[in-house]
Protein backbone atom coordinates (compact mmCIF):
# COMPACT_ATOMS: atom_id res chain seq x y z
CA UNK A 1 21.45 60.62 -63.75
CA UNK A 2 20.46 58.88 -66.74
CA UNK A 3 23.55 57.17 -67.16
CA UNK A 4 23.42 56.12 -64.09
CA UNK A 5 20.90 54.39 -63.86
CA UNK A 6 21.88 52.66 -66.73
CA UNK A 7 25.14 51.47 -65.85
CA UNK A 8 23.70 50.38 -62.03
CA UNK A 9 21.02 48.05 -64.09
CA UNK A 10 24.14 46.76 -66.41
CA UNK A 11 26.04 45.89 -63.29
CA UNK A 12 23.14 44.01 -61.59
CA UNK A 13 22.39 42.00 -64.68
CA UNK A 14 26.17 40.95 -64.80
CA UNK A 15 26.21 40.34 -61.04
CA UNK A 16 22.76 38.23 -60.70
CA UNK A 17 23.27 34.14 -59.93
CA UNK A 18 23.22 32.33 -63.01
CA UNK A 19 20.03 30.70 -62.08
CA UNK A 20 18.21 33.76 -61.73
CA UNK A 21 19.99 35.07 -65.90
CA UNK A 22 18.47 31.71 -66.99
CA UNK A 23 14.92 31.82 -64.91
CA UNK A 24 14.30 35.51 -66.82
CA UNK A 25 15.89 35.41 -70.20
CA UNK A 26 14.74 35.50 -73.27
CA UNK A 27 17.59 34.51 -75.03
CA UNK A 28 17.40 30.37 -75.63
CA UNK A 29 13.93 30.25 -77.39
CA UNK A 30 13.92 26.06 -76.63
CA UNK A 31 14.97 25.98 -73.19
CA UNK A 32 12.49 24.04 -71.90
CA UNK A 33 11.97 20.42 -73.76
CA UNK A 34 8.49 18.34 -72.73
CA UNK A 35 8.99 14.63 -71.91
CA UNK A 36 8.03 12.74 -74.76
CA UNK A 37 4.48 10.97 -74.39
CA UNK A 38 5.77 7.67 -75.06
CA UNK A 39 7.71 8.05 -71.56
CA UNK A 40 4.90 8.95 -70.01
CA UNK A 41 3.33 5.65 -70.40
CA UNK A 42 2.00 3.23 -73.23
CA UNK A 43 0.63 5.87 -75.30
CA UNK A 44 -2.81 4.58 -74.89
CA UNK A 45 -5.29 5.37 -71.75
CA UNK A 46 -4.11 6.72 -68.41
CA UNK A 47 -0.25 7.82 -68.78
CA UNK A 48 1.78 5.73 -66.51
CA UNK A 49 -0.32 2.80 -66.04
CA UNK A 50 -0.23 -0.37 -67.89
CA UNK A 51 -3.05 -1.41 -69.64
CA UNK A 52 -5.23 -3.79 -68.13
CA UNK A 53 -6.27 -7.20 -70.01
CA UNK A 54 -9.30 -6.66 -72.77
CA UNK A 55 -12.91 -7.76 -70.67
CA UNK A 56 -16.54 -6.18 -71.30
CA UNK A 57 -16.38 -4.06 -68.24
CA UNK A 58 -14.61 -0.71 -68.86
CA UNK A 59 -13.56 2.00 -66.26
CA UNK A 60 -15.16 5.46 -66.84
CA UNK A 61 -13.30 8.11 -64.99
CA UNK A 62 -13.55 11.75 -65.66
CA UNK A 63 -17.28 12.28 -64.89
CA UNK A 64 -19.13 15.00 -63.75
CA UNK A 65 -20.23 15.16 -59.99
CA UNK A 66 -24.09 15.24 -61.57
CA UNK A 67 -23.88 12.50 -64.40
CA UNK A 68 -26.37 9.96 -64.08
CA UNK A 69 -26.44 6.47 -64.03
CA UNK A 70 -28.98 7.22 -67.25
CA UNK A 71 -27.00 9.27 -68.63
CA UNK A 72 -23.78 6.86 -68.51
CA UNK A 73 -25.89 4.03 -70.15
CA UNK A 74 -27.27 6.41 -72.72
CA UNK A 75 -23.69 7.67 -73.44
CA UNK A 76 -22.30 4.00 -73.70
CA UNK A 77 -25.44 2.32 -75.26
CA UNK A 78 -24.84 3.96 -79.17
CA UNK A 79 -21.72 1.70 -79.15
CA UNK A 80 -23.48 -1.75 -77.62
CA UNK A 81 -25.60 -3.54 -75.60
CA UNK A 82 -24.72 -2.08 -72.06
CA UNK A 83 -25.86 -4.83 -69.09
CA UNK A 84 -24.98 -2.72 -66.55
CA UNK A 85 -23.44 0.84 -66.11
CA UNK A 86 -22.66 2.04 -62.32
CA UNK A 87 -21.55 5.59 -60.86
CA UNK A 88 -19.76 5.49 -58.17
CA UNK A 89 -21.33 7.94 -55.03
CA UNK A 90 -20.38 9.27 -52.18
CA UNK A 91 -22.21 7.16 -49.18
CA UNK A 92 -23.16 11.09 -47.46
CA UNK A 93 -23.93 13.22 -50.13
CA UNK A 94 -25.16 11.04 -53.19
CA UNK A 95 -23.19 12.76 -55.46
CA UNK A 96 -20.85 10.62 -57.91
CA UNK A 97 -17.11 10.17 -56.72
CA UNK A 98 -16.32 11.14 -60.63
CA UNK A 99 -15.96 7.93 -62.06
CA UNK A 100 -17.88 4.61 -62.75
CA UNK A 101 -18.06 1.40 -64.30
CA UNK A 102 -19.68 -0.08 -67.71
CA UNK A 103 -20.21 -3.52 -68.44
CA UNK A 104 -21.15 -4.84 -72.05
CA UNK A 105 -22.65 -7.70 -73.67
CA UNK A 106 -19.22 -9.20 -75.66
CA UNK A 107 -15.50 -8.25 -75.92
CA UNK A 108 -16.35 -6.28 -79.38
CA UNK A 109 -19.14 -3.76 -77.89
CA UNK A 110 -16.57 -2.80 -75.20
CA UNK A 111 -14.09 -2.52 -77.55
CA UNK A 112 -15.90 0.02 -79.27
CA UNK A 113 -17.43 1.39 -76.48
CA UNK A 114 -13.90 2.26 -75.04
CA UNK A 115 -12.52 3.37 -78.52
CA UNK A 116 -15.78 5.52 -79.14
CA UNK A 117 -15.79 6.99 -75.63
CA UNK A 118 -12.10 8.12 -74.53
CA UNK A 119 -11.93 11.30 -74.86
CA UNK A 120 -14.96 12.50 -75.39
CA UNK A 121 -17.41 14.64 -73.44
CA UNK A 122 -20.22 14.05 -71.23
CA UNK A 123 -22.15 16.21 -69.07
CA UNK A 124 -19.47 19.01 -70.03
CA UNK A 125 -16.41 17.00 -68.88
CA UNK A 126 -13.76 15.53 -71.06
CA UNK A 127 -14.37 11.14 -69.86
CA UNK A 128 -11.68 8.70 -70.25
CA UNK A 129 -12.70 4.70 -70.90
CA UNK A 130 -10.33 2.09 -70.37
CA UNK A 131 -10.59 -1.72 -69.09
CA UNK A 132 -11.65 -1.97 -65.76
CA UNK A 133 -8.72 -3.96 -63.56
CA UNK A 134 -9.71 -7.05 -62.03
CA UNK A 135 -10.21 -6.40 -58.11
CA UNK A 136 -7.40 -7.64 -55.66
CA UNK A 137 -7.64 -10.93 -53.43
CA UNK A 138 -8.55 -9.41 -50.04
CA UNK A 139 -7.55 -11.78 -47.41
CA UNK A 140 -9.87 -11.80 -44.61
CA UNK A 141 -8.89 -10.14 -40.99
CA UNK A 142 -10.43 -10.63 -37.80
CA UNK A 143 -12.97 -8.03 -36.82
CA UNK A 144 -11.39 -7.38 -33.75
CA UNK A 145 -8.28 -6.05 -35.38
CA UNK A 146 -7.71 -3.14 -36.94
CA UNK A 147 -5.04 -2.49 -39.91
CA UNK A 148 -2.19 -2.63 -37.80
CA UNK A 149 -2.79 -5.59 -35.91
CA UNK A 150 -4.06 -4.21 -32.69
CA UNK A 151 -7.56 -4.15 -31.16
CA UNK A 152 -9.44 -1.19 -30.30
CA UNK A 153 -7.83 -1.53 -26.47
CA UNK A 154 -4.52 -0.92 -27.51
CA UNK A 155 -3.58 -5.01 -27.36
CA UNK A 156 -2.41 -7.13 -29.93
């Protein structure tokens, strides 16, 4: 019975797809390669995304749904003088959307501050600093309009 068994298991091993060999062996140790990080993006900052020009206000994403405006500024202040430091909150609950702004004094105390800061933990999360992208021209639309061009009465 014994032998049996063994040569039904043999004959389902050779007679699996080759997909399903590959998904369960153990046989290629480096089957699966990583992208490199350098594909990923620049190598600094958010993968994928370019970086945005150098300017004293710096984009803090990563925080914790309790972080403080205080606790942002106190965070970012050990690197500059901070002029302003925002979290970004939810209009019904109050509590931050998980990311938020910095602005500092000069070019160099950002520059530190986002150097000092990526990467780094606050309030238990891991934060990530980077230059805050200047906010798109918004062309003004008639109030009576909605996004696709027609009115609340079904009418364009």
């Amino acid at each position: 019975m014994a032998l049996r068994a063994a040569a039904t298991t043999g004959m389902a091993a050779r007679m699996a797809p080759l997909g399903m060999r590959r998904l369960f062996s153990t046989t290629s140790p480096n089957s699966f390669m990583p992208p490199p990080i350098t594909a990923m993006g620049n190598g600094e900052g958010t993968p994928g995304r370019e970086q945005a020009p150098p300017s004293t206000n710096l984009f803090v994403s990563g925080l914790n749904k309790r972080t403080s405006v205080e606790k942002l500024r106190e965070a970012f202040s050990q690197f500059g003088q901070v002029v302003d430091a925002r979290v970004v909150t939810d209009r019904v609950s109050g509590y931050s959307k998980g990311f938020g702004f910095v602005r500092y004094a000069t070019l160099e105390d950002a520059e530190k501050g986002r150097e000092g800061m990526d990467g780094k933990f606050l309030d238990g999360w891991v934060i990530f600093a980077e230059y805050a992208r200047p906010r798109p021209e918004r062309t003004p639309q008639n109030n009576m309009t909605n996004s696709n061009g027609y009115n609340s009465y079904g009418r364009q």
